[in-house]
PDB file of N, CA and C in Angstrom:
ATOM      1  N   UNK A   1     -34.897  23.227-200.638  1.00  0.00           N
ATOM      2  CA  UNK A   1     -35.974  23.561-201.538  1.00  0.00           C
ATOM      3  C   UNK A   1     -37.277  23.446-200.758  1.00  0.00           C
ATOM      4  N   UNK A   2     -37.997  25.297-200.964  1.00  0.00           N
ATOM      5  CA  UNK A   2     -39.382  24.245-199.935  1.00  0.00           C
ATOM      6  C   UNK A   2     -40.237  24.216-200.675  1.00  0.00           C
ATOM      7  N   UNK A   3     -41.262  23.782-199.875  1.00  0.00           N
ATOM      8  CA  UNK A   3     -42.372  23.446-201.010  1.00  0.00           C
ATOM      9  C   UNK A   3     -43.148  24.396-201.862  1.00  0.00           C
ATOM     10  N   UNK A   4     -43.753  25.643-201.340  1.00  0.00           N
ATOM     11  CA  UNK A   4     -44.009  26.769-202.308  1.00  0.00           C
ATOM     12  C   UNK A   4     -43.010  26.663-203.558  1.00  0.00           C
ATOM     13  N   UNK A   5     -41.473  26.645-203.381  1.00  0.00           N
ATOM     14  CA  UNK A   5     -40.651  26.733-204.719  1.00  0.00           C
ATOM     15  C   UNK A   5     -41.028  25.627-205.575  1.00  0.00           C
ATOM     16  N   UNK A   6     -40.808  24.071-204.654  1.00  0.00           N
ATOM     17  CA  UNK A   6     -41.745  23.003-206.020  1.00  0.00           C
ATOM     18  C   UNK A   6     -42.643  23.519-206.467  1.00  0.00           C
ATOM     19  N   UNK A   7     -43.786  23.684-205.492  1.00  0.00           N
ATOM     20  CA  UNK A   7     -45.288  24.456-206.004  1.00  0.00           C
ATOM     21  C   UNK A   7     -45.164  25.241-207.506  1.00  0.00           C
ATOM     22  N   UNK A   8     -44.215  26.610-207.182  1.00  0.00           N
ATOM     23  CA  UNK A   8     -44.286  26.914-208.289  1.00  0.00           C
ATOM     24  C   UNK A   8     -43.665  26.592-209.662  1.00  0.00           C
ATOM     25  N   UNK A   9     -42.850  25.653-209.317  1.00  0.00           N
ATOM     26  CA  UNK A   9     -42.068  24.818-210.332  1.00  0.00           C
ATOM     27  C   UNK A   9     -43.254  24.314-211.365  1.00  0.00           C
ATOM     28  N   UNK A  10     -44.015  23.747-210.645  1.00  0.00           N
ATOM     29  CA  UNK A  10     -45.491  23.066-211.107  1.00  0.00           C
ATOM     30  C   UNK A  10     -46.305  23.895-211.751  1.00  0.00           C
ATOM     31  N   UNK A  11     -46.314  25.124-211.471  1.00  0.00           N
ATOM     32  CA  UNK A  11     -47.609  26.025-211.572  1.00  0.00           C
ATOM     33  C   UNK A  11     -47.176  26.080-213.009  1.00  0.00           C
ATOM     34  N   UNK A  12     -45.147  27.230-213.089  1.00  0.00           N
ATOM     35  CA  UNK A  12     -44.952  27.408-214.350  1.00  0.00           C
ATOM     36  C   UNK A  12     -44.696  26.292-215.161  1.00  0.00           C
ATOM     37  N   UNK A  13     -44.689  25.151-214.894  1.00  0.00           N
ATOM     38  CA  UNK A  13     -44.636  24.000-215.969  1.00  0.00           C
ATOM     39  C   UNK A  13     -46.166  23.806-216.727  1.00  0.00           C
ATOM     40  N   UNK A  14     -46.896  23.880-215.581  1.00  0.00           N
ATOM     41  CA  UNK A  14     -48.310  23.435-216.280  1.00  0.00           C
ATOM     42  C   UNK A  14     -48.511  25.161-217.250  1.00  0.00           C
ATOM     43  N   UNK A  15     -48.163  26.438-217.224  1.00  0.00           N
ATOM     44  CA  UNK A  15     -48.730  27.253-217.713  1.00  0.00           C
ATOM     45  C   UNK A  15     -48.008  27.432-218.670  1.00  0.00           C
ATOM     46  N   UNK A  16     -46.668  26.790-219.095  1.00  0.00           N
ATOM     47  CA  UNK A  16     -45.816  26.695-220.287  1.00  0.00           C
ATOM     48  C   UNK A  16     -46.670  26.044-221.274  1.00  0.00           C
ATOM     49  N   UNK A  17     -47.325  24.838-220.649  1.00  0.00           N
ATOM     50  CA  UNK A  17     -48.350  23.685-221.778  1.00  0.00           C
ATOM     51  C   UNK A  17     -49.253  24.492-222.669  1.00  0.00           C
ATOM     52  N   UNK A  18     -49.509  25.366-221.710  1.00  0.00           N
ATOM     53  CA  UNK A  18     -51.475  26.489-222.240  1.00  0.00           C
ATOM     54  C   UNK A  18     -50.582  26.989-223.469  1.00  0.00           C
ATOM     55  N   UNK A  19     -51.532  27.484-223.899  1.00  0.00           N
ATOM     56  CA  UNK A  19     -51.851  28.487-225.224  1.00  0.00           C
ATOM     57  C   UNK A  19     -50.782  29.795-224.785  1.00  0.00           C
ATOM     58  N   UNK A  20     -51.262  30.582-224.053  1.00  0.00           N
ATOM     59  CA  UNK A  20     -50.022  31.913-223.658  1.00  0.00           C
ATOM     60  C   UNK A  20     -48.943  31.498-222.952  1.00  0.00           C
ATOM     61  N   UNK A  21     -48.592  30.700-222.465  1.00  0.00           N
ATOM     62  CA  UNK A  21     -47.050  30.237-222.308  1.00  0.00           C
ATOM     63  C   UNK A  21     -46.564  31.148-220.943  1.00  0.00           C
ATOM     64  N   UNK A  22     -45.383  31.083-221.404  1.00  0.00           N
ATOM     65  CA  UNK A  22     -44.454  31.991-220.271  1.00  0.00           C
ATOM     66  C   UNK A  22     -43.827  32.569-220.521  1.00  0.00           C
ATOM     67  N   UNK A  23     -43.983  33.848-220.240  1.00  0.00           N
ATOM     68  CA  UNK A  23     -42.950  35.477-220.486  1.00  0.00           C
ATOM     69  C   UNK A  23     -41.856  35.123-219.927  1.00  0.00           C
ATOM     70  N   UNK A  24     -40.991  35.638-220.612  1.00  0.00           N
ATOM     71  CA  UNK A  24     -39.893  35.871-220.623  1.00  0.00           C
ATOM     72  C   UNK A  24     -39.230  36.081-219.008  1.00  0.00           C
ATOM     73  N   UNK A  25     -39.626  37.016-218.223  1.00  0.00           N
ATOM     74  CA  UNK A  25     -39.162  36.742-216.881  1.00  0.00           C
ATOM     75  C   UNK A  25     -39.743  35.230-216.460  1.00  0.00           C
ATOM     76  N   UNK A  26     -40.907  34.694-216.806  1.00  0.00           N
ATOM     77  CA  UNK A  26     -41.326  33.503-216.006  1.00  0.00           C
ATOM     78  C   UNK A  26     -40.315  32.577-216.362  1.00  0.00           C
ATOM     79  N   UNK A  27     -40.294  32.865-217.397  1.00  0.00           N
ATOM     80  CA  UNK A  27     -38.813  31.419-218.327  1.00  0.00           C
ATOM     81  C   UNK A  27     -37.687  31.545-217.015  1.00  0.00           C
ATOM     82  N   UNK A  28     -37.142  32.797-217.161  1.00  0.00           N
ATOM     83  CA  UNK A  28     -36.118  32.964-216.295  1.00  0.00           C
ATOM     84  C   UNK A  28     -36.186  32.800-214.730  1.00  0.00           C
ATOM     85  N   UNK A  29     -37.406  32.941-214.914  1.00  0.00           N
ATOM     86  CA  UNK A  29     -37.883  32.163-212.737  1.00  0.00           C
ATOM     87  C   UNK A  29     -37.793  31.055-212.857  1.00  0.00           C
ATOM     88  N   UNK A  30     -38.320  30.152-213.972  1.00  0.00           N
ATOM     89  CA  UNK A  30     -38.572  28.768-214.123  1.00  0.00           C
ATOM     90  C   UNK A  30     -37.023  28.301-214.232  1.00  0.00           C
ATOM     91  N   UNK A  31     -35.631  28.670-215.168  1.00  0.00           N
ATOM     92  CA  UNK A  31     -34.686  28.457-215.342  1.00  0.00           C
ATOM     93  C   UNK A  31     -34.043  28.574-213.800  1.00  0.00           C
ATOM     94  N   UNK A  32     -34.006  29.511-212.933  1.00  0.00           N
ATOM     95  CA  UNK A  32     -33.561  29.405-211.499  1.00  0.00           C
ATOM     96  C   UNK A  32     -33.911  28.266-210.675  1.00  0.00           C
ATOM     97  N   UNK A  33     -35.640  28.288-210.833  1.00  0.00           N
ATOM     98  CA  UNK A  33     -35.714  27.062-209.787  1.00  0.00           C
ATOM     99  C   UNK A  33     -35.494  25.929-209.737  1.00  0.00           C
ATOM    100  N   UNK A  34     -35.503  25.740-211.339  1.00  0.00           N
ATOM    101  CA  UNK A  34     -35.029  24.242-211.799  1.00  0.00           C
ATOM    102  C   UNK A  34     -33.661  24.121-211.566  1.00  0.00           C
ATOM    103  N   UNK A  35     -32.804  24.872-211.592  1.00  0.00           N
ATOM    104  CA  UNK A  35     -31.265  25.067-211.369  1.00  0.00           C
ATOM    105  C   UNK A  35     -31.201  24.685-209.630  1.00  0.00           C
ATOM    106  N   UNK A  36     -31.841  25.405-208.907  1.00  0.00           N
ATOM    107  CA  UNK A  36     -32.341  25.057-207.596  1.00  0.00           C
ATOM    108  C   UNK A  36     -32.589  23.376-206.928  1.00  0.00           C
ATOM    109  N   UNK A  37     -33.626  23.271-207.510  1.00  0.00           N
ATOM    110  CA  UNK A  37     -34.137  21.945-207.482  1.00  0.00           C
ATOM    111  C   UNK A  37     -33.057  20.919-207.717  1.00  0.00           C
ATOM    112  N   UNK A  38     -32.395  21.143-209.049  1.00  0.00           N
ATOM    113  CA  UNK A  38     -30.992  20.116-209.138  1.00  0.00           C
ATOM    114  C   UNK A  38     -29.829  19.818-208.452  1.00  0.00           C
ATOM    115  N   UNK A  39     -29.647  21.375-207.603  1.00  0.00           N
ATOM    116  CA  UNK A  39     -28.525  21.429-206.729  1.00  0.00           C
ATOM    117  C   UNK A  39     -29.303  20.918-205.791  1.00  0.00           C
ATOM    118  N   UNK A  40     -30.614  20.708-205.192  1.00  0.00           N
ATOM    119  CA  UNK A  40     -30.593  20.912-203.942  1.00  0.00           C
ATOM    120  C   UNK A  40     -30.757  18.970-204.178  1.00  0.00           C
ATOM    121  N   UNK A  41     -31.006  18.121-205.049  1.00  0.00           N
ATOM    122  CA  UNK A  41     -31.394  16.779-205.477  1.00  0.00           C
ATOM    123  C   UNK A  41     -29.841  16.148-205.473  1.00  0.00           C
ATOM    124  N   UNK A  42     -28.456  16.893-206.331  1.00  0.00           N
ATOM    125  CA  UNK A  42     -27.394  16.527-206.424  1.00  0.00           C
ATOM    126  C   UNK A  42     -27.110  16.384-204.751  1.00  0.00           C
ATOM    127  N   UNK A  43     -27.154  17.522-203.966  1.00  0.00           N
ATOM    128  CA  UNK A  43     -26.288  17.731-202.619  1.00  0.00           C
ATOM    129  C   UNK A  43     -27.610  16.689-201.707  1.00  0.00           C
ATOM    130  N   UNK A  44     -28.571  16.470-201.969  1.00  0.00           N
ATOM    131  CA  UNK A  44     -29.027  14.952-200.810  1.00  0.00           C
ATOM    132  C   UNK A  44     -28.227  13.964-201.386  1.00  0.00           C
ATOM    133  N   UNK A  45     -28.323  13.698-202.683  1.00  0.00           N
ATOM    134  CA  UNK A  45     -27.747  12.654-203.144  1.00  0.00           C
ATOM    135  C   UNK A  45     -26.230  12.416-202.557  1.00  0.00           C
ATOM    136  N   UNK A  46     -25.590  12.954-202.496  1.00  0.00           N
ATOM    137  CA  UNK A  46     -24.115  13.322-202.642  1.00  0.00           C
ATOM    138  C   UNK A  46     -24.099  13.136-200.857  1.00  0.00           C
ATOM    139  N   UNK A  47     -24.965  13.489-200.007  1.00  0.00           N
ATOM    140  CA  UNK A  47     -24.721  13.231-198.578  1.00  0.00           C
ATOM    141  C   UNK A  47     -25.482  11.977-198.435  1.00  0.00           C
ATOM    142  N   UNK A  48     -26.159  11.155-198.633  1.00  0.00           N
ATOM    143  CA  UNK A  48     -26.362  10.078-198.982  1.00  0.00           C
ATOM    144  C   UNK A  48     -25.176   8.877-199.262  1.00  0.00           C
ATOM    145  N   UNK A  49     -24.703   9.473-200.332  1.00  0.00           N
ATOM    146  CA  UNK A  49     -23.444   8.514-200.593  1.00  0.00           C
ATOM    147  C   UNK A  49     -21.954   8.784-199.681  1.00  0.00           C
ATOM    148  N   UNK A  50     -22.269   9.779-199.143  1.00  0.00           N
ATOM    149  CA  UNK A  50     -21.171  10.059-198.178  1.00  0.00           C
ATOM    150  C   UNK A  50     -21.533   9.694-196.933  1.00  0.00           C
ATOM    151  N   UNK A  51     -22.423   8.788-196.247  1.00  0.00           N
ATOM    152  CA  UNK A  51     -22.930   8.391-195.499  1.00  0.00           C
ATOM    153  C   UNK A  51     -22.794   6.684-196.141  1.00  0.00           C
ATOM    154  N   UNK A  52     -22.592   5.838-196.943  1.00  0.00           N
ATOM    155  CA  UNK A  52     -22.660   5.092-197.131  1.00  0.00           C
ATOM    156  C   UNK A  52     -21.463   4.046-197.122  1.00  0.00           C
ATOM    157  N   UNK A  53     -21.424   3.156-196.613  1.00  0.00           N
ATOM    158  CA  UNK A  53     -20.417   2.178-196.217  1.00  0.00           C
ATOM    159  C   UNK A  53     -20.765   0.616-197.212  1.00  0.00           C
ATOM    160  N   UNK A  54     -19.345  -0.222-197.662  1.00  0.00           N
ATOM    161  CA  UNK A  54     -19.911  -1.030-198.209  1.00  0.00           C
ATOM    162  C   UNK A  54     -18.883  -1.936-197.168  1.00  0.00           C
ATOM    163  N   UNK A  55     -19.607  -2.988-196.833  1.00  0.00           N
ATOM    164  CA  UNK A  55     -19.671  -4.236-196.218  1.00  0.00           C
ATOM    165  C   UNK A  55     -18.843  -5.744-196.933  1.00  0.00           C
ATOM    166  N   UNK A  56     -17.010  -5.991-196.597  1.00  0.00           N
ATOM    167  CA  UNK A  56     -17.129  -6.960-197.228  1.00  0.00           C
ATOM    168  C   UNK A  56     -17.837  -8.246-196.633  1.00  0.00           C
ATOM    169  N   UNK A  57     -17.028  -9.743-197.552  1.00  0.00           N
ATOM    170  CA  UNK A  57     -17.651 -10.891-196.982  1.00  0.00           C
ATOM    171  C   UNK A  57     -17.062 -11.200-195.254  1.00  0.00           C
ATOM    172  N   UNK A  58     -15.756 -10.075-194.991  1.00  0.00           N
ATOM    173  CA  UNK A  58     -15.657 -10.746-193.723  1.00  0.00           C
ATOM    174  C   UNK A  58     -15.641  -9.351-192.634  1.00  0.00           C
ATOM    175  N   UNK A  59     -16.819  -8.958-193.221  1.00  0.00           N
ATOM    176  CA  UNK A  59     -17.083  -7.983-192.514  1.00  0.00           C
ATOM    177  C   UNK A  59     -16.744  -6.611-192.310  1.00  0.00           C
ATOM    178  N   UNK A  60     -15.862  -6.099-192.703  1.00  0.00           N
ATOM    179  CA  UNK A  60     -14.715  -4.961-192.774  1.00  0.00           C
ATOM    180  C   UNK A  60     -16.116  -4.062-193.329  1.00  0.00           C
ATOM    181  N   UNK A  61     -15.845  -2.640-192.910  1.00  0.00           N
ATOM    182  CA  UNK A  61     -16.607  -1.759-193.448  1.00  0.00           C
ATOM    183  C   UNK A  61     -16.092  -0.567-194.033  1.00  0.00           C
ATOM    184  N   UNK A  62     -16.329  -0.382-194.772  1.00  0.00           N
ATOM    185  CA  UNK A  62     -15.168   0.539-195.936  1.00  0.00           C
ATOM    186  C   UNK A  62     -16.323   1.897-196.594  1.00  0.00           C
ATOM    187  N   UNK A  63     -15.847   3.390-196.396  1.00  0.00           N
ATOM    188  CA  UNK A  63     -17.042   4.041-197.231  1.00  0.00           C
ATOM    189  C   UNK A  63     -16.698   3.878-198.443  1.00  0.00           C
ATOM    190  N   UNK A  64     -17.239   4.881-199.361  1.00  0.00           N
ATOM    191  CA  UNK A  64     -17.245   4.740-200.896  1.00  0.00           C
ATOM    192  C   UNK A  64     -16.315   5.724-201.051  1.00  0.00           C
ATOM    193  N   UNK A  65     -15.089   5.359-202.274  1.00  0.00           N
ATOM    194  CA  UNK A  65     -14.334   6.363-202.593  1.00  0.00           C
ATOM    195  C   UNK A  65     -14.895   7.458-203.529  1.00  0.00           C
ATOM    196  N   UNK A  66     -14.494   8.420-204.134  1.00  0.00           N
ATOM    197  CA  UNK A  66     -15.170   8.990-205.167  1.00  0.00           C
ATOM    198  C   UNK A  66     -13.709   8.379-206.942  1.00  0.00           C
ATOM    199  N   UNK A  67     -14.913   8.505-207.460  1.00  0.00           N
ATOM    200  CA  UNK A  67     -14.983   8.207-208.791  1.00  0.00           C
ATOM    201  C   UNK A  67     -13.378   8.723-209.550  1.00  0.00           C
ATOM    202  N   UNK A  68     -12.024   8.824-210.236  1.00  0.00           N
ATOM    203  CA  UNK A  68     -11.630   9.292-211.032  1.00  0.00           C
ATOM    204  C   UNK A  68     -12.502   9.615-212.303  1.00  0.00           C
ATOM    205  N   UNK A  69     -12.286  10.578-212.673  1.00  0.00           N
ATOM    206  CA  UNK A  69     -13.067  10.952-213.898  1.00  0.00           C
ATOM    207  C   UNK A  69     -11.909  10.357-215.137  1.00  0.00           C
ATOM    208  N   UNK A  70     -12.524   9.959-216.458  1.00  0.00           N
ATOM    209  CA  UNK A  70     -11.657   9.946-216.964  1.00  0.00           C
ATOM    210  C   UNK A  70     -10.530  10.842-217.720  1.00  0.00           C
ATOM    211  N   UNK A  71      -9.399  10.447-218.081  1.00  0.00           N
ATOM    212  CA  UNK A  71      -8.309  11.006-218.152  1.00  0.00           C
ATOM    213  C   UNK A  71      -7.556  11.388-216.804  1.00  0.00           C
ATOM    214  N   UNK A  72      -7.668  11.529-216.081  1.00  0.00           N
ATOM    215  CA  UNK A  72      -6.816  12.006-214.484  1.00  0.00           C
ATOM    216  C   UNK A  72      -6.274  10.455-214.708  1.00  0.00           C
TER     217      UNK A  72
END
């Protein structure tokens, strides 16, 4: 995500607040980038935790498994 795309994340948030709002394509620019923004926030996150090791008391270093969801 670069920064012009935050930028305009910002622009159309603040011009949703005003009085004339956001047309209908802007909704739908605004709906992409935010879709954008989440994937690109999930996948740091997600390499973050895949980079992460937990430490027992006698030292052993183990990464993080992933989660069962429930029912599986």
């Amino acid at each position: 995500m670069t920064k012009e795309q935050i930028d305009r994340i910002n622009a159309l948030a603040r011009k949703a607040k005003t009085r004339s709002g956001l047309t209908e394509a802007e909704k739908e620019e605004q709906a992409v980038l935010r879709r954008a923004y989440i994937d690109s926030v999930l996948g740091n996150l997600r390499g973050q935790l895949d980079n992460t090791v937990i430490v027992d008391e006698k030292g052993h270093r183990r990464r993080l498994k992933e989660r069962k969801k429930e029912g599986e």
